[in-house]
N, C-alpha and C. Protein backbone atom coordinates (compact mmCIF):
# COMPACT_ATOMS: atom_id res chain seq x y z
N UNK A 1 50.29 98.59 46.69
CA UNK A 1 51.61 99.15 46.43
C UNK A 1 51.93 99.12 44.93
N UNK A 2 51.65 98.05 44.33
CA UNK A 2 52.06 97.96 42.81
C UNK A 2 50.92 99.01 42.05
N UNK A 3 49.63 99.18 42.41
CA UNK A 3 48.86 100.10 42.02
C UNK A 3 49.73 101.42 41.95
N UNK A 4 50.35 101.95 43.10
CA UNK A 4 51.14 103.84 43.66
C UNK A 4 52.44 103.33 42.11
N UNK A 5 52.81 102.24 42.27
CA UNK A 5 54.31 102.07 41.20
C UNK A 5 53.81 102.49 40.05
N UNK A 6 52.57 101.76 39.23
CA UNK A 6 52.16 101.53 37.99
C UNK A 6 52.17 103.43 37.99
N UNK A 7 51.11 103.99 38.96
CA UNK A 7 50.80 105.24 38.70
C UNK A 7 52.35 105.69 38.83
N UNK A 8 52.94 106.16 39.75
CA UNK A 8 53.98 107.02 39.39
C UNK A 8 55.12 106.87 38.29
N UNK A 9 55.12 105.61 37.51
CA UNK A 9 55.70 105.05 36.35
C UNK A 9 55.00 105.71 35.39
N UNK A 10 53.59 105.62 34.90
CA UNK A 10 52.68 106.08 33.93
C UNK A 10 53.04 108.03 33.96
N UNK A 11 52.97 108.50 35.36
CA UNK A 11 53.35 109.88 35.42
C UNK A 11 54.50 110.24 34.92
N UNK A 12 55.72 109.52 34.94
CA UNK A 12 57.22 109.45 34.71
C UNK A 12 57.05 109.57 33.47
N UNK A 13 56.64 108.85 32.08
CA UNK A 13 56.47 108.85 30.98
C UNK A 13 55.54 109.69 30.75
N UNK A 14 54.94 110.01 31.03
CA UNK A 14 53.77 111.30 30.60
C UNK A 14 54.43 112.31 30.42
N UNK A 15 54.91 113.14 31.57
CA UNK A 15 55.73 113.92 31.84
C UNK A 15 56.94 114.11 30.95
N UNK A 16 57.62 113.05 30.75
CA UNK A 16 58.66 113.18 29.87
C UNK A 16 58.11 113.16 28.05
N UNK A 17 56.86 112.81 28.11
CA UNK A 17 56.86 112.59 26.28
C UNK A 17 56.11 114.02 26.41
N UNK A 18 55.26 114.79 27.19
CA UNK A 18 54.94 116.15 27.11
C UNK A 18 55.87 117.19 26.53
N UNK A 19 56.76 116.40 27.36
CA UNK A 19 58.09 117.62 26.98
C UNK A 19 58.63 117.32 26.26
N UNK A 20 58.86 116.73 25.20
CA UNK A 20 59.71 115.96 24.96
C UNK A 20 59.33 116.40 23.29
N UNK A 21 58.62 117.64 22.62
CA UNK A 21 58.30 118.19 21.77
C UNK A 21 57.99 119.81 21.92
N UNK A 22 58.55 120.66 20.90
CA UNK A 22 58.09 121.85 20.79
C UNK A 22 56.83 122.22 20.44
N UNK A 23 56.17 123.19 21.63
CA UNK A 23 54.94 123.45 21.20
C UNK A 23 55.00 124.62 21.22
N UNK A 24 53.21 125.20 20.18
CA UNK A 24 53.54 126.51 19.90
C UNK A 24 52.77 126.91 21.20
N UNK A 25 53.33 127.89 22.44
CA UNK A 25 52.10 128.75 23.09
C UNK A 25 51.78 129.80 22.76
N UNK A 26 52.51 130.46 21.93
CA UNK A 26 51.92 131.87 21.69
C UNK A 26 52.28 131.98 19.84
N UNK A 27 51.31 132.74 18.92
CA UNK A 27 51.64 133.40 17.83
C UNK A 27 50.84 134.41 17.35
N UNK A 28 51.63 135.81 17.11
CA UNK A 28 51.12 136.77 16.74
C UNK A 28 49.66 137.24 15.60
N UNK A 29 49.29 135.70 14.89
CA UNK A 29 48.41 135.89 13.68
C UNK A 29 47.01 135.56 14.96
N UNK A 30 46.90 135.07 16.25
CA UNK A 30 45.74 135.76 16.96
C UNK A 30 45.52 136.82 16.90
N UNK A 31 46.27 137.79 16.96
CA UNK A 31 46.34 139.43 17.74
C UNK A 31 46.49 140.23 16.51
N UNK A 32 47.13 139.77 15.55
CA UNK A 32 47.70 140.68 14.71
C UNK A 32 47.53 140.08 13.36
N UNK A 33 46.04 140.77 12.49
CA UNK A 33 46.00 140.32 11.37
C UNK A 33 46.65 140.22 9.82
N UNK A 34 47.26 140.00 9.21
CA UNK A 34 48.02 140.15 8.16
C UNK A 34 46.83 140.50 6.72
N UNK A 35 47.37 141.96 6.45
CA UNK A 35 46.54 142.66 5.29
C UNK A 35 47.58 142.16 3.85
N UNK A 36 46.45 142.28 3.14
CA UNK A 36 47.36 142.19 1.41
C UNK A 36 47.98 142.57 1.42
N UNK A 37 48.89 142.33 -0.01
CA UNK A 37 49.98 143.07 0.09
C UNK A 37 50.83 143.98 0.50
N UNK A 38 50.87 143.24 1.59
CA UNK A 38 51.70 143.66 2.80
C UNK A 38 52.86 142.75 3.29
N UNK A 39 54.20 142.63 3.43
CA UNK A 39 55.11 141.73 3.64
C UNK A 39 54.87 142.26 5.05
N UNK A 40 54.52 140.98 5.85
CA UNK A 40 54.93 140.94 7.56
C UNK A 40 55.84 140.20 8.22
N UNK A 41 55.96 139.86 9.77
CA UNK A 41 56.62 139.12 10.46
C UNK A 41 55.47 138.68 11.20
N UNK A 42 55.65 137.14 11.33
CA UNK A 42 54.97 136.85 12.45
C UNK A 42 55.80 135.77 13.40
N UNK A 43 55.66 136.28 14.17
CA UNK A 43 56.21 135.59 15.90
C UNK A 43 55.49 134.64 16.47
N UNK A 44 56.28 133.54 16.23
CA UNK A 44 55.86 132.20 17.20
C UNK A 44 56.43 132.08 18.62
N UNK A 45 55.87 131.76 19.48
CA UNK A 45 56.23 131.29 20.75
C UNK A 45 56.58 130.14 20.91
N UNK A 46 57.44 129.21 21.37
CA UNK A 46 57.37 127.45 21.75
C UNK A 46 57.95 127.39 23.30
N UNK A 47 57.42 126.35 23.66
CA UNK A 47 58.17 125.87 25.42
C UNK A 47 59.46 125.43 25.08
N UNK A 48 60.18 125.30 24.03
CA UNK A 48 61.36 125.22 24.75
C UNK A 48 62.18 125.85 23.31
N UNK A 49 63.37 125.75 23.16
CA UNK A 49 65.18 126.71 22.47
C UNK A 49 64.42 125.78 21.09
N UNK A 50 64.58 126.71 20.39
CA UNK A 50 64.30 125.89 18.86
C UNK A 50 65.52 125.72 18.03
N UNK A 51 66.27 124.60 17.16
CA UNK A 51 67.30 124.92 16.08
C UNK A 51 66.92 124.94 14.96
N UNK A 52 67.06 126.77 15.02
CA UNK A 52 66.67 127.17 13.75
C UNK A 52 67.89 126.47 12.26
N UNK A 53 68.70 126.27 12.58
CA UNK A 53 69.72 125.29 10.94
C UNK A 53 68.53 124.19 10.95
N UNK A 54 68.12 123.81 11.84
CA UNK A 54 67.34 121.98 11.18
C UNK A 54 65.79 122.67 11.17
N UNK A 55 65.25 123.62 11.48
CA UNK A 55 63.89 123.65 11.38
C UNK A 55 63.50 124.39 9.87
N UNK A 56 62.27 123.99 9.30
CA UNK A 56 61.64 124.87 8.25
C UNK A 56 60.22 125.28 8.45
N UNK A 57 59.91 126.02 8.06
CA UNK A 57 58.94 126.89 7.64
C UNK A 57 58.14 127.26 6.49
N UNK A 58 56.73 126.68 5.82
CA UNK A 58 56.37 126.55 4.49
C UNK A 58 55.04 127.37 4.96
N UNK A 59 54.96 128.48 3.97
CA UNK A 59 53.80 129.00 3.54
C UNK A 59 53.08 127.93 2.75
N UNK A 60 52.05 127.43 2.85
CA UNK A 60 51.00 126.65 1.88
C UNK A 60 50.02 127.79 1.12
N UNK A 61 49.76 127.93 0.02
CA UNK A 61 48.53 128.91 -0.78
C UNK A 61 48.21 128.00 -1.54
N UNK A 62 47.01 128.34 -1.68
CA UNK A 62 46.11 127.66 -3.19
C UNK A 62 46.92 126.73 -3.83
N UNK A 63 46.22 125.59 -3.99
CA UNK A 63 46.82 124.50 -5.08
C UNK A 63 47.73 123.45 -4.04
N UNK A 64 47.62 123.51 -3.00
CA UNK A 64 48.78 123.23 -2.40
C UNK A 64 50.04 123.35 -2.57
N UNK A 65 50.34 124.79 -2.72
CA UNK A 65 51.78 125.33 -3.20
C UNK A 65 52.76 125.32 -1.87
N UNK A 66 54.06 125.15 -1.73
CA UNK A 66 54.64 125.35 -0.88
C UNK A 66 55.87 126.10 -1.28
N UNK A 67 56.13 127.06 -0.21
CA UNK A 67 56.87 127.99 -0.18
C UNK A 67 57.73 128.31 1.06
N UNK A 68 58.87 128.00 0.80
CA UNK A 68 60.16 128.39 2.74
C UNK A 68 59.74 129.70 2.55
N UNK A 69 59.50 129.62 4.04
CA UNK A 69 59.55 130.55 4.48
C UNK A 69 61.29 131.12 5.26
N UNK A 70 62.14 132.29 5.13
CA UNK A 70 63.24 132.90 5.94
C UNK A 70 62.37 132.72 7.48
N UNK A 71 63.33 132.69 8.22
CA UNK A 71 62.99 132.27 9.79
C UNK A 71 63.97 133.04 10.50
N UNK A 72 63.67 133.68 11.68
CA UNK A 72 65.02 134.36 12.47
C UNK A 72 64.70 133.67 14.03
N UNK A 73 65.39 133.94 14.85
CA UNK A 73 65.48 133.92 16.15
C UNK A 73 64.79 135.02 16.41
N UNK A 74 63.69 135.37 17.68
CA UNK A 74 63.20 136.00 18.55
C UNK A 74 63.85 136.36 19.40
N UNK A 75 63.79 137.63 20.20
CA UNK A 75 63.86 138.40 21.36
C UNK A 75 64.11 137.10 22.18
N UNK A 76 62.63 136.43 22.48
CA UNK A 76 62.71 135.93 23.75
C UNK A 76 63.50 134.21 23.00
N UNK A 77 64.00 133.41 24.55
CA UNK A 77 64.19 132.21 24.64
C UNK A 77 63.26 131.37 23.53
N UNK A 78 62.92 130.52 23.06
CA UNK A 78 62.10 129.54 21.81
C UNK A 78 61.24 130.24 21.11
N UNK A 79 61.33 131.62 21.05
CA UNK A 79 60.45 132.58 20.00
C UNK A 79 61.36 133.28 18.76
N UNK A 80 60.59 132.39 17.32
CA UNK A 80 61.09 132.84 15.86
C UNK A 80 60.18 133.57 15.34
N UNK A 81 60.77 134.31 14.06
CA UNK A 81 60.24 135.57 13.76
C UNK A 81 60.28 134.68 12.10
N UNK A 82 58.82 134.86 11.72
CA UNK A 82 58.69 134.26 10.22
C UNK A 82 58.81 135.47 9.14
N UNK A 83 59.17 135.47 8.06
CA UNK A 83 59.36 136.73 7.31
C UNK A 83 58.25 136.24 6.10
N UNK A 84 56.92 136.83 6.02
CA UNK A 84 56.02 136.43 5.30
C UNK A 84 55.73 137.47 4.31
N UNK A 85 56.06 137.16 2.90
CA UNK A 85 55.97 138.45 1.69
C UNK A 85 54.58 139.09 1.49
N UNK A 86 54.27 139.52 0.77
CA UNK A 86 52.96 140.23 0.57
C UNK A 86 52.53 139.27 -0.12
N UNK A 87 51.02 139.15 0.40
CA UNK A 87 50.30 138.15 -0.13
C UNK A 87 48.99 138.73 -0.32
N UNK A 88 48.12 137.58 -1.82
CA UNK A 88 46.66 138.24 -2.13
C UNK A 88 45.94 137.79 -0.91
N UNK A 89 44.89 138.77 -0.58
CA UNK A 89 43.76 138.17 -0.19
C UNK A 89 42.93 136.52 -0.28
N UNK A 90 43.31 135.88 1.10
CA UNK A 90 42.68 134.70 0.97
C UNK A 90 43.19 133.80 1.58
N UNK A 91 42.85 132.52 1.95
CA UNK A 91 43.49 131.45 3.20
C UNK A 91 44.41 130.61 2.68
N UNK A 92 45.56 130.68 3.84
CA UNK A 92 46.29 130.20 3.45
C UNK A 92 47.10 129.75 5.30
N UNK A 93 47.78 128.98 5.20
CA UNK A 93 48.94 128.05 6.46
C UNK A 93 50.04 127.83 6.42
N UNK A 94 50.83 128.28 7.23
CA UNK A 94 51.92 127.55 7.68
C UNK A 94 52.15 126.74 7.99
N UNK A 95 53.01 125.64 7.49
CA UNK A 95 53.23 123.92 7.46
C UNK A 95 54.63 124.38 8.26
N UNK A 96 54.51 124.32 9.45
CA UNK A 96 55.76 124.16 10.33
C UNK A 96 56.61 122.60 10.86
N UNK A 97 57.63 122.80 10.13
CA UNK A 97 58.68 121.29 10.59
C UNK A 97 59.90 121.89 11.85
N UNK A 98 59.74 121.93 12.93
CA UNK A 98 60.62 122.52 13.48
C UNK A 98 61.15 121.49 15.42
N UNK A 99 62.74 121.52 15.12
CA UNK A 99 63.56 120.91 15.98
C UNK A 99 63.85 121.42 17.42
N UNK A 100 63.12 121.00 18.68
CA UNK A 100 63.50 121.43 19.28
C UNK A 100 65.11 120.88 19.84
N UNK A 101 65.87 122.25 20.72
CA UNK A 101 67.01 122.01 21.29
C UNK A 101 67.45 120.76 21.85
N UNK A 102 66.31 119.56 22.35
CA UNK A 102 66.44 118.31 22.73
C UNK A 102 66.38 117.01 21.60
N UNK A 103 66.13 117.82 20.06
CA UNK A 103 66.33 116.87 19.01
C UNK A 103 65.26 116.50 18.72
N UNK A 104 63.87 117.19 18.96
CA UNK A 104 62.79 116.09 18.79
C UNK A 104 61.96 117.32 17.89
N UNK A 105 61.64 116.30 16.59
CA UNK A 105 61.16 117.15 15.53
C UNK A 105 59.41 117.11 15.81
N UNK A 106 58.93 118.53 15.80
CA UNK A 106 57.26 118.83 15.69
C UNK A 106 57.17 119.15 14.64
N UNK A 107 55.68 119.04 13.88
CA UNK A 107 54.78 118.99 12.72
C UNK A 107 53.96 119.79 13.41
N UNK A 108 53.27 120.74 12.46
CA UNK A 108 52.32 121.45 12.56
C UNK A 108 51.79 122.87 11.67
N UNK A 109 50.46 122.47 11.46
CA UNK A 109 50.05 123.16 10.41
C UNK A 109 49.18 124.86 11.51
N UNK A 110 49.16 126.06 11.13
CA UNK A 110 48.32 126.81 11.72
C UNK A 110 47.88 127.75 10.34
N UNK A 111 46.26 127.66 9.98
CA UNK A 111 45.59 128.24 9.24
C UNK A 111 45.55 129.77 9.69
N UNK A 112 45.52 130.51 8.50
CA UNK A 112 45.42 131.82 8.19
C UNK A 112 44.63 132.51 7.22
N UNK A 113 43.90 133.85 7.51
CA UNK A 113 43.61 134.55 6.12
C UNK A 113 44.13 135.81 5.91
N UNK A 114 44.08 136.51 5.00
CA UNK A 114 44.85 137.50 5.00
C UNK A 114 43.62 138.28 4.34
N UNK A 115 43.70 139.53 4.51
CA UNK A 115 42.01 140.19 4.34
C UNK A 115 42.93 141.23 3.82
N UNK A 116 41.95 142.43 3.34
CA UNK A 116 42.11 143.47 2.39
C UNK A 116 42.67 144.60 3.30
């Protein structure tokens, strides 16, 4: 019996620290490559309502430069729209700091290149 407790206790906390952060499931730089100088948007997906006032958004380039990125709200429920300027040819990431609706801040970096 204390074995079924331990397990459905261990599930209880699992469950809740899963959720318990914004993740990304979907973003447009799979599907949709970003050319030089070209200013784009790219669309993140997350599982849950993001607040965009407390979240940021940093382009990283060469040198370890950082740069905010403007951020909007998406169409759908926890999907933001990044406003990314024209950039040279070459790799570069988004250093994402962003709050979900339950207060709990995610980190996360997603690498990029931007081709000709």
């Amino acid at each position: 019996m204390a074995k079924f407790m331990f397990i459905g206790l261990f599930l209880l906390v699992f469950t809740r620290l899963a959720y318990a952060h914004a993740v990304v499931t979907e973003d447009s730089l799979k599907t949709t490559p970003i050319h030089a100088q070209q200013a784009t948007k790219v669309e993140l997906s997350f599982n849950s309502k993001i607040e965009l006032g407390l979240s940021q958004i940093f382009l990283v380039s060469k040198g370890d430069k950082h740069t905010l990125l403007e951020i909007a709200k998406g169409h759908k429920q926890g999907q933001i729209i990044i406003h990314v300027p024209a950039l040279e040819s070459g790799d570069y990431a988004l250093r994402l700091k962003v709050f979900a609706a339950d207060g709990h801040l995610t980190e996360d970096v997603i690498h990029f290149s931007v081709s000709r």
